[in-house]
C-alpha atoms as a PDB file:
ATOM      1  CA  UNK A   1     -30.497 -27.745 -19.882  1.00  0.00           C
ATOM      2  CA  UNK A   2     -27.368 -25.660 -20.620  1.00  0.00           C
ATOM      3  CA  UNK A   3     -25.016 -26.002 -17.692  1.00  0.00           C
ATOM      4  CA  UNK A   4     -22.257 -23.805 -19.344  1.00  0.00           C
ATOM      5  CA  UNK A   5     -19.587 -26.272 -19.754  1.00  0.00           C
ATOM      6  CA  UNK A   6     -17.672 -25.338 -23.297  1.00  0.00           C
ATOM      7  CA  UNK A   7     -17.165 -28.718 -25.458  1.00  0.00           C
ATOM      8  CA  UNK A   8     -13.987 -29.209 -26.868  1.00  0.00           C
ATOM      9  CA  UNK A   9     -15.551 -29.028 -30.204  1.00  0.00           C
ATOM     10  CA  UNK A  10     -16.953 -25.649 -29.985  1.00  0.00           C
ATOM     11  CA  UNK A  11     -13.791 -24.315 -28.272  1.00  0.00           C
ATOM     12  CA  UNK A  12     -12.086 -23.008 -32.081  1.00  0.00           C
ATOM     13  CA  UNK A  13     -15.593 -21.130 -32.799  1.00  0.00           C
ATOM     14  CA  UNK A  14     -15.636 -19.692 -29.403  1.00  0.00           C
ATOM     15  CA  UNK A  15     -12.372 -18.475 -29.583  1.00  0.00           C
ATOM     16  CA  UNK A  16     -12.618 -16.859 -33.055  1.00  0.00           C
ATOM     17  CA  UNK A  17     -16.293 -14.977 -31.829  1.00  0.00           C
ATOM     18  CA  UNK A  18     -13.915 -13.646 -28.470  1.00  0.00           C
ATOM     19  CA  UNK A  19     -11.436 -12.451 -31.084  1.00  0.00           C
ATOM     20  CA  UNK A  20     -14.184 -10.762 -33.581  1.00  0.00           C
ATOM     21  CA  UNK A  21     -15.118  -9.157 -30.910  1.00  0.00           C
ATOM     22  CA  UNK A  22     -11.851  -7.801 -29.399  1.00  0.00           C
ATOM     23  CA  UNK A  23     -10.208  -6.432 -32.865  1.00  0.00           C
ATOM     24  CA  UNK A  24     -10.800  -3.785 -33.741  1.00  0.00           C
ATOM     25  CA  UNK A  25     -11.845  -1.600 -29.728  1.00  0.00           C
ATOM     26  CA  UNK A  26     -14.654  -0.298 -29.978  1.00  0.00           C
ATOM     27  CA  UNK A  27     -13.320   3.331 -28.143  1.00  0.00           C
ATOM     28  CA  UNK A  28     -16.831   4.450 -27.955  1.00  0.00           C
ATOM     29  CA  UNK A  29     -16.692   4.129 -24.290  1.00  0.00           C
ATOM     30  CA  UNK A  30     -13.327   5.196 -23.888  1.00  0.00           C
ATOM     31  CA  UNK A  31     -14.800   8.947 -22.464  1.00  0.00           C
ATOM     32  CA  UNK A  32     -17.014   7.081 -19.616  1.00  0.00           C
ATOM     33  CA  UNK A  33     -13.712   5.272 -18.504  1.00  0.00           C
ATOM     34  CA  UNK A  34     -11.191   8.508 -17.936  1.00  0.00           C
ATOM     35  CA  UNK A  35     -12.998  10.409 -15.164  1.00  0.00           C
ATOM     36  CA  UNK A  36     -12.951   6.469 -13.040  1.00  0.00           C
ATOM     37  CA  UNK A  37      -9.248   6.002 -14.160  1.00  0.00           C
ATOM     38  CA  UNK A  38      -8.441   9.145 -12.658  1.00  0.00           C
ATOM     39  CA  UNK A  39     -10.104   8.113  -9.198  1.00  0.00           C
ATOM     40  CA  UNK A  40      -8.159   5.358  -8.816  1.00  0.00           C
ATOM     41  CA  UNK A  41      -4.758   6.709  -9.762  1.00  0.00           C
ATOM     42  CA  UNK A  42      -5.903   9.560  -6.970  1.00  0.00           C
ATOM     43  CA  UNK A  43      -7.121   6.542  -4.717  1.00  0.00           C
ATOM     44  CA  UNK A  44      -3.731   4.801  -4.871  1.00  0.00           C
ATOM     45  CA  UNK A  45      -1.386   7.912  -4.595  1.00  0.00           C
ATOM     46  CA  UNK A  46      -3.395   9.290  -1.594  1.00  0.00           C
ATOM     47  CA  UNK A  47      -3.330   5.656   0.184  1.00  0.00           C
ATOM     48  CA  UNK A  48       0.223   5.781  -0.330  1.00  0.00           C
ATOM     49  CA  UNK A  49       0.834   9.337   0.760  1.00  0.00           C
ATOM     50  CA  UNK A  50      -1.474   8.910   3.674  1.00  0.00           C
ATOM     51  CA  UNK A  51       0.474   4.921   4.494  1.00  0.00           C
ATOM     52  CA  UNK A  52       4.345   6.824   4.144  1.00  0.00           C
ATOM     53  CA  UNK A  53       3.458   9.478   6.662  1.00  0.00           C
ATOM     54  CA  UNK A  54       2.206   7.175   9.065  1.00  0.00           C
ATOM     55  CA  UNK A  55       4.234   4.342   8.625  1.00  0.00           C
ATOM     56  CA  UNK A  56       7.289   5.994   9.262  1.00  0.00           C
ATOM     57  CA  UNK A  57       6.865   6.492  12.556  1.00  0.00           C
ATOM     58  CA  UNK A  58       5.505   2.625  12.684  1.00  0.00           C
ATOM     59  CA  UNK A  59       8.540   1.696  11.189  1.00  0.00           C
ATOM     60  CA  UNK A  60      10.602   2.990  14.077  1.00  0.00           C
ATOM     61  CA  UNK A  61       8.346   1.982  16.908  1.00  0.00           C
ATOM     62  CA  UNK A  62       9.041  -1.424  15.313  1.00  0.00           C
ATOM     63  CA  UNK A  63      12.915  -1.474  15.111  1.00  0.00           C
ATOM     64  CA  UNK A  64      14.445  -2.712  17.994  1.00  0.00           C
ATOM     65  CA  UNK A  65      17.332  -0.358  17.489  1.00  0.00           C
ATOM     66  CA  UNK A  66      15.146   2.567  17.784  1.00  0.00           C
ATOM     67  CA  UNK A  67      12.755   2.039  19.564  1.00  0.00           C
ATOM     68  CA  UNK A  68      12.403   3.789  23.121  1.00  0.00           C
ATOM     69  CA  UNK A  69      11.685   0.386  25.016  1.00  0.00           C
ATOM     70  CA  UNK A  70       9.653  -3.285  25.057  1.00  0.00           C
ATOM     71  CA  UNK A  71       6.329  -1.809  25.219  1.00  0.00           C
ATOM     72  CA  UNK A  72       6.081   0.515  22.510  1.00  0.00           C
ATOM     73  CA  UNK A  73       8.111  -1.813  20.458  1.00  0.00           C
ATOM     74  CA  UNK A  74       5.414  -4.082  20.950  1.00  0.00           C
ATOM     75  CA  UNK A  75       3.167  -1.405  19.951  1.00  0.00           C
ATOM     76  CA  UNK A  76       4.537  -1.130  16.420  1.00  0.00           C
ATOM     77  CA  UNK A  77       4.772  -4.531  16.221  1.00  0.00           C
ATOM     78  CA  UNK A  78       0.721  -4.620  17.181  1.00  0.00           C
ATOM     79  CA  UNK A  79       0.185  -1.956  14.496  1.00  0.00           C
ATOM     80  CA  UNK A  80       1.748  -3.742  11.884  1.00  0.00           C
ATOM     81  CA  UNK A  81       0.302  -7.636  12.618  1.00  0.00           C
ATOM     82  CA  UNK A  82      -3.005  -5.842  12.871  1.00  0.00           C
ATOM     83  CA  UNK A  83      -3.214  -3.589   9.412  1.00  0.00           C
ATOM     84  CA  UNK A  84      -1.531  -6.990   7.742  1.00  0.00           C
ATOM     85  CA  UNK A  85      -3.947  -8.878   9.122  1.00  0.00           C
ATOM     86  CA  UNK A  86      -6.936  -7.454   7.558  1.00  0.00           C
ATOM     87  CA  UNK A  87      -7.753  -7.275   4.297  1.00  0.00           C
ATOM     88  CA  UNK A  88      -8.405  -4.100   2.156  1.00  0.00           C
ATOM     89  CA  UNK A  89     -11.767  -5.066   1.291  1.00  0.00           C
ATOM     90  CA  UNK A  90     -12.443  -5.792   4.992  1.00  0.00           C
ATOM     91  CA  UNK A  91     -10.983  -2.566   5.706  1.00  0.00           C
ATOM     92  CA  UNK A  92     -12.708  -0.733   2.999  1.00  0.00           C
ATOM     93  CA  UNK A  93     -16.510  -2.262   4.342  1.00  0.00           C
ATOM     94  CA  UNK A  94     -15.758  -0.955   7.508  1.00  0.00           C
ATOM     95  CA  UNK A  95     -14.903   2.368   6.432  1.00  0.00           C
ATOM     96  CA  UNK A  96     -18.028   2.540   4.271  1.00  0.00           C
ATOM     97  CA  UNK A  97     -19.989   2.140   7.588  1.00  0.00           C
ATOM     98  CA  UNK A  98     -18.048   5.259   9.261  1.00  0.00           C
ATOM     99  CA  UNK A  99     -17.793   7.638   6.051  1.00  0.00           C
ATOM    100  CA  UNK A 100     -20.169   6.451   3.709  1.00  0.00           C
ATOM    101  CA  UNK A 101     -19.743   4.727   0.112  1.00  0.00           C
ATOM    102  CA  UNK A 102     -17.030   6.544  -2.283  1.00  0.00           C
ATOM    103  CA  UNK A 103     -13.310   7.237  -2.653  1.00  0.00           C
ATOM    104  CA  UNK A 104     -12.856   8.573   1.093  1.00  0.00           C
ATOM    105  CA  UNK A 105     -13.729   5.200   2.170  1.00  0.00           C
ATOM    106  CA  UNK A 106     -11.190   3.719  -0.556  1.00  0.00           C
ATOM    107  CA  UNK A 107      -8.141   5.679   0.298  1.00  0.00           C
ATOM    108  CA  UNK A 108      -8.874   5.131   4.224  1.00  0.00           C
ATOM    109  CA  UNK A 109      -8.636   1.588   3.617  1.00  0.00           C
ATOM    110  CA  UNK A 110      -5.595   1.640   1.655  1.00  0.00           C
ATOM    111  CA  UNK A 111      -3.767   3.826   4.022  1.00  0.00           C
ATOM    112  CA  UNK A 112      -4.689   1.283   6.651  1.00  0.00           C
ATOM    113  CA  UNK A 113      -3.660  -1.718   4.536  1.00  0.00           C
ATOM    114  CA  UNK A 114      -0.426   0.099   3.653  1.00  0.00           C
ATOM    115  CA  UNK A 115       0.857   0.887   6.795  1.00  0.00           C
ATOM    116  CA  UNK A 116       1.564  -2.497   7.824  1.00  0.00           C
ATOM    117  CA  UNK A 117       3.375  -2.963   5.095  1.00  0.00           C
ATOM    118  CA  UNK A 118       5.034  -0.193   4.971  1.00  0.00           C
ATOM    119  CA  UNK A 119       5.953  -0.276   8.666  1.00  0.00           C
ATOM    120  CA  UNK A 120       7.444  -3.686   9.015  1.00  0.00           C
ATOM    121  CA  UNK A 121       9.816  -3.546   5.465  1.00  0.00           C
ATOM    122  CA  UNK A 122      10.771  -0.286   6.576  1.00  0.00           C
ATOM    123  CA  UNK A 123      11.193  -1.415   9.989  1.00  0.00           C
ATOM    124  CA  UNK A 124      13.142  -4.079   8.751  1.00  0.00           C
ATOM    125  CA  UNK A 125      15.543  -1.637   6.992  1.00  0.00           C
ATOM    126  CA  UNK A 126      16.057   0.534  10.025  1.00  0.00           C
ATOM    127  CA  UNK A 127      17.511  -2.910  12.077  1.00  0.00           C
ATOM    128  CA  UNK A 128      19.591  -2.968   9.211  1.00  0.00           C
ATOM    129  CA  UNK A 129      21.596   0.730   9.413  1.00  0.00           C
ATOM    130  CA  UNK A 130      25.133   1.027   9.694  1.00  0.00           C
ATOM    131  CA  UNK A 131      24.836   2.178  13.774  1.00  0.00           C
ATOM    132  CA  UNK A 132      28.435   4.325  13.390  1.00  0.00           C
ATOM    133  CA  UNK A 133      26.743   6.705  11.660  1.00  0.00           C
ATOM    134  CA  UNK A 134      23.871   7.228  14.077  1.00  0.00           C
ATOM    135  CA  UNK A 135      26.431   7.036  16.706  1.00  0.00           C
ATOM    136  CA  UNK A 136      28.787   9.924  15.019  1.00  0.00           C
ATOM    137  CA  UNK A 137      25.266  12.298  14.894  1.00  0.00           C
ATOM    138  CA  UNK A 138      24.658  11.587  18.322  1.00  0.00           C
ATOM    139  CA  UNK A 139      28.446  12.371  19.681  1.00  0.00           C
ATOM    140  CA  UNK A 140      27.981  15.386  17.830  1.00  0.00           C
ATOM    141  CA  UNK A 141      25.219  16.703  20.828  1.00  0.00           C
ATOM    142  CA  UNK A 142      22.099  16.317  18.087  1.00  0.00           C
ATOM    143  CA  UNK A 143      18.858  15.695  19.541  1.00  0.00           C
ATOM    144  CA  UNK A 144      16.685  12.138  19.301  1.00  0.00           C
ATOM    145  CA  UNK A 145      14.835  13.835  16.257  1.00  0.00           C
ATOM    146  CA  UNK A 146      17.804  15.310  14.795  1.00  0.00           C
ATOM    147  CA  UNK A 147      19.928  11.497  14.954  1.00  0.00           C
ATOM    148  CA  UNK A 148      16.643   9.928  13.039  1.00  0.00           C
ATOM    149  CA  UNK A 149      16.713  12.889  10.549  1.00  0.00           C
ATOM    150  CA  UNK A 150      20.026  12.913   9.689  1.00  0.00           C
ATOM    151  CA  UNK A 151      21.575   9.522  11.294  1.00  0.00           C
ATOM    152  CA  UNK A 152      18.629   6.504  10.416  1.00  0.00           C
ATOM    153  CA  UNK A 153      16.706   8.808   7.521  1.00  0.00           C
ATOM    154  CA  UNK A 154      19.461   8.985   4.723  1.00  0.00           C
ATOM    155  CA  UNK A 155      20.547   5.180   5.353  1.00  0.00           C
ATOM    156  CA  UNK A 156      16.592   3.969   5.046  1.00  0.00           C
ATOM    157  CA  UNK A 157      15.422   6.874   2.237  1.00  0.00           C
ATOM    158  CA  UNK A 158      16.637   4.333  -0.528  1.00  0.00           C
ATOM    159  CA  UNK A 159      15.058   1.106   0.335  1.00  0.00           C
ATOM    160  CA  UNK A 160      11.715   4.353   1.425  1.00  0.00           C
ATOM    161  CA  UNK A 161      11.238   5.618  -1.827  1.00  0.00           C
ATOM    162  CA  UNK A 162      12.095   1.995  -3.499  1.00  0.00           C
ATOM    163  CA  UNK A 163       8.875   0.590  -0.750  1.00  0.00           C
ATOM    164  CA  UNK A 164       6.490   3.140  -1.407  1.00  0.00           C
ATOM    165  CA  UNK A 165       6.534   2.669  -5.317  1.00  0.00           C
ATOM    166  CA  UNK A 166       6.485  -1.003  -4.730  1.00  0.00           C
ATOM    167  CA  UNK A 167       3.211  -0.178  -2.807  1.00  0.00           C
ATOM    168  CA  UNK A 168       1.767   2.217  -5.002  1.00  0.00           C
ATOM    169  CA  UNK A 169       1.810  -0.559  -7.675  1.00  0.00           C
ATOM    170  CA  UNK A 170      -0.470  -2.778  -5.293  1.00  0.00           C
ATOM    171  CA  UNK A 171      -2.254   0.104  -4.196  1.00  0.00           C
ATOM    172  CA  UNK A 172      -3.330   1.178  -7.753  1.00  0.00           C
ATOM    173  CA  UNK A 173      -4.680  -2.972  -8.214  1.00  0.00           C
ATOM    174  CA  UNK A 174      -6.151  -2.578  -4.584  1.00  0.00           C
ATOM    175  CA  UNK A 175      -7.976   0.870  -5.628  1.00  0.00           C
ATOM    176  CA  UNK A 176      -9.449  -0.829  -8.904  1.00  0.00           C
ATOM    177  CA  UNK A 177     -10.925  -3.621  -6.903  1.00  0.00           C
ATOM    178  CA  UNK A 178     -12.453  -0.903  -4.183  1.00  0.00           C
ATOM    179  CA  UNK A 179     -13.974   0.805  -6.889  1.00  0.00           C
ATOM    180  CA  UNK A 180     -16.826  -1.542  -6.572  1.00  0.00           C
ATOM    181  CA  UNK A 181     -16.993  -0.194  -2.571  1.00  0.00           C
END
């Protein structure tokens, strides 16, 4: 009965067949692979895309500093325990059930991976703002959207665009994984 254990003496053999095999590639196959390459990339940067747009507005429900009170900062702090909390996969198998096996499905899950993520670094970032500067925008008679575009926005957009390639990168391992979903 062959149970699959490797013995010690066969290992040298075993690794020298591996290597046989892997030198030269066979790139045969290589025109099946770029059309599912491309998916994921697409996957990835569309869960990202999808994650920044909403987790921006996580991200300030879940600073204390600007958030309007206790109970929606509780709310972005909900949001972001919750799409932590669950796995991609998890989230990907439940979006199969609403929209059906394929790269919808994929990027859905991603987005809703992302956010949490995305929301409490970011959210993290806005506690951290120099509060003069939001201050100066406001004396100057700008409006509550007006002191988070040009008040919390530049301070954050580093540490933004510095997160969301950070979570592209997972994404893109995330969206090779859901390829099987």
């Amino acid at each position: 009965m062959d149970t699959g254990v490797v013995r010690p003496e066969t290992i040298p053999r075993e690794v020298g067949d591996l290597l046989t095999r892997m030198y030269p590639p066979d790139v045969a196959y290589t025109t099946r692979i770029v059309q599912p390459l491309i998916e994921t990339v697409q996957i990835a940067a569309l869960g990202t895309l999808g994650a920044l747009v909403l987790a921006i507005p996580v991200a300030l429900l879940a600073a204390e500093n600007t958030t309007p009170n206790g109970a929606t900062f509780w709310l972005g702090k909900l949001i972001v325990t919750v799409s932590r909390s669950v796995n991609t996969i998890i989230w990907a198998l439940f979006f199969v059930v609403l929209f059906g096996s394929g790269p919808l499905a994929g990027a859905v899950a991603i987005v809703f991976r992302s956010v949490g993520f995305l929301g409490k670094l970011l959210g993290e970032e806005i506690e951290e703002i120099d509060f003069g500067q939001v201050e100066a925008v406001r004396a100057s008679g700008a409006s509550q959207a007006q002191v988070l575009l040009y008040g919390v926005l530049p301070q954050v957009k580093p540490a933004l665009v510095g997160l969301a390639i950070y979570r592209w990168d997972i994404n893109i391992r995330d969206s090779t994984v859901l390829g099987f979903v």
